[in-house]
C-alpha atoms as a PDB file:
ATOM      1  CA  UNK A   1      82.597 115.770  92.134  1.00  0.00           C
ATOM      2  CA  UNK A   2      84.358 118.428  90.637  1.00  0.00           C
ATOM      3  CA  UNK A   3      88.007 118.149  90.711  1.00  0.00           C
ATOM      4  CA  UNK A   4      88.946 121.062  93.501  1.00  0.00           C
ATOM      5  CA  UNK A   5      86.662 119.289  95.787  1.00  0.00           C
ATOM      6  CA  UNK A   6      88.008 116.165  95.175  1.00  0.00           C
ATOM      7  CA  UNK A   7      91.474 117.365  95.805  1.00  0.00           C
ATOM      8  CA  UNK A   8      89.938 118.881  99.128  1.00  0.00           C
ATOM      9  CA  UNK A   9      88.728 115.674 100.387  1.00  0.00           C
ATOM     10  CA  UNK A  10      91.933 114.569  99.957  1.00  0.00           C
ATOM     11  CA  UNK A  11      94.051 116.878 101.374  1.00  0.00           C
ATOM     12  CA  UNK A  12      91.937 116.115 104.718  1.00  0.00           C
ATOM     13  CA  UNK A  13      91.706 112.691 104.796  1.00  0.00           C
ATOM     14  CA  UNK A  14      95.696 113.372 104.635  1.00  0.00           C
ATOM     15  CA  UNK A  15      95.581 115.351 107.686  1.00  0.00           C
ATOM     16  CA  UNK A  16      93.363 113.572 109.929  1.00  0.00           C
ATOM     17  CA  UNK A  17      95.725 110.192 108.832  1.00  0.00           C
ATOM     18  CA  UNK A  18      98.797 112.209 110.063  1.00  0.00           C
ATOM     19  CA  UNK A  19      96.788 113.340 113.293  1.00  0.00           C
ATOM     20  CA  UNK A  20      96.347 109.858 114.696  1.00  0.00           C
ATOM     21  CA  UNK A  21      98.737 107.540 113.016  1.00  0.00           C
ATOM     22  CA  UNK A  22     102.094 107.992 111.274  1.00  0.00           C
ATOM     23  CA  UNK A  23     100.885 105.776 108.049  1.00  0.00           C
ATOM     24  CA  UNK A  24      97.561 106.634 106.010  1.00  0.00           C
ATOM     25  CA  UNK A  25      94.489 104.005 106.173  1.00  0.00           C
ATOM     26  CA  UNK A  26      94.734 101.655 103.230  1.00  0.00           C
ATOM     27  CA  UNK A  27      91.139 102.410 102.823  1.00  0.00           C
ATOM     28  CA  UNK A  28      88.214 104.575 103.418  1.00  0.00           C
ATOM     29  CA  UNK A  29      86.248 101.912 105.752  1.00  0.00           C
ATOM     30  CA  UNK A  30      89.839 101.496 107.946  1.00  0.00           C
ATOM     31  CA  UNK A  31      89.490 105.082 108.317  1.00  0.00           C
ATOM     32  CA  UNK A  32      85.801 104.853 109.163  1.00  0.00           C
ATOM     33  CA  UNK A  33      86.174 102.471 111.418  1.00  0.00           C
ATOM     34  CA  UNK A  34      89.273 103.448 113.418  1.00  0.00           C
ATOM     35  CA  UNK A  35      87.708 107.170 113.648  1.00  0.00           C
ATOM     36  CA  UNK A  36      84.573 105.467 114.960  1.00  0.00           C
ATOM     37  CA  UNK A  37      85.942 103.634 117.819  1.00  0.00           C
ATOM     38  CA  UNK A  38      87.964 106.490 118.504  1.00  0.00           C
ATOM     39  CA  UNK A  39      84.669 108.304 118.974  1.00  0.00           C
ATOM     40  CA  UNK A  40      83.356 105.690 120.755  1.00  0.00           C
ATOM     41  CA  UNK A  41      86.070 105.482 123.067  1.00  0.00           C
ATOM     42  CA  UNK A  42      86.074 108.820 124.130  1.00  0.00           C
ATOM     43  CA  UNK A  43      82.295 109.186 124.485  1.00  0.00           C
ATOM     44  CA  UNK A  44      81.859 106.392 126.637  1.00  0.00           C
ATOM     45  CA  UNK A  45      80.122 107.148 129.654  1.00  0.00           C
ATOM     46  CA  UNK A  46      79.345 110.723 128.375  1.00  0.00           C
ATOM     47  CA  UNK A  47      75.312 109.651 127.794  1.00  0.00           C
ATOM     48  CA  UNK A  48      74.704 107.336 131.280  1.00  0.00           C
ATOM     49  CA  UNK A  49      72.144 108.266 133.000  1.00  0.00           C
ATOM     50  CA  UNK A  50      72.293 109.193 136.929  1.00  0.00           C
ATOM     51  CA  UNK A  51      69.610 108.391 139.093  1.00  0.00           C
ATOM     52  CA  UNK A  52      68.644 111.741 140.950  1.00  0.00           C
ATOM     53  CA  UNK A  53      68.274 110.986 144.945  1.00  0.00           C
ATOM     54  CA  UNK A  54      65.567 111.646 146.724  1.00  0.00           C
ATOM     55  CA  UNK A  55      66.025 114.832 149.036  1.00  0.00           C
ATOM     56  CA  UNK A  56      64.485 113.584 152.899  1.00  0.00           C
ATOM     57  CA  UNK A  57      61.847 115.855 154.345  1.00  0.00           C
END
């Protein structure tokens, strides 16, 4: 990757550390992770599916 880029992916893995937790992740998978159950957590329920009822005649 050329270096800007680099430097870009860096500067926002930076932020979204600071936006959730007052320490950076140790690693890219602890990031992955905690981001993903995060996601998880606030999707939940989002995709259930409702049964429709059945209007009487």
């Amino acid at each position: 990757m050329p270096p800007a880029l680099v430097k870009a992916h860096n500067d926002l893995d930076r932020a979204v550390d600071l936006a959730y937790r007052p320490q950076p992740f140790t690693t890219e998978a602890g990031r992955m992770v905690f981001l993903f159950e995060l996601y998880e957590k606030y999707t939940a329920g989002l995709f259930v599916e409702t049964k429709k009822k059945k209007k009487k005649k």
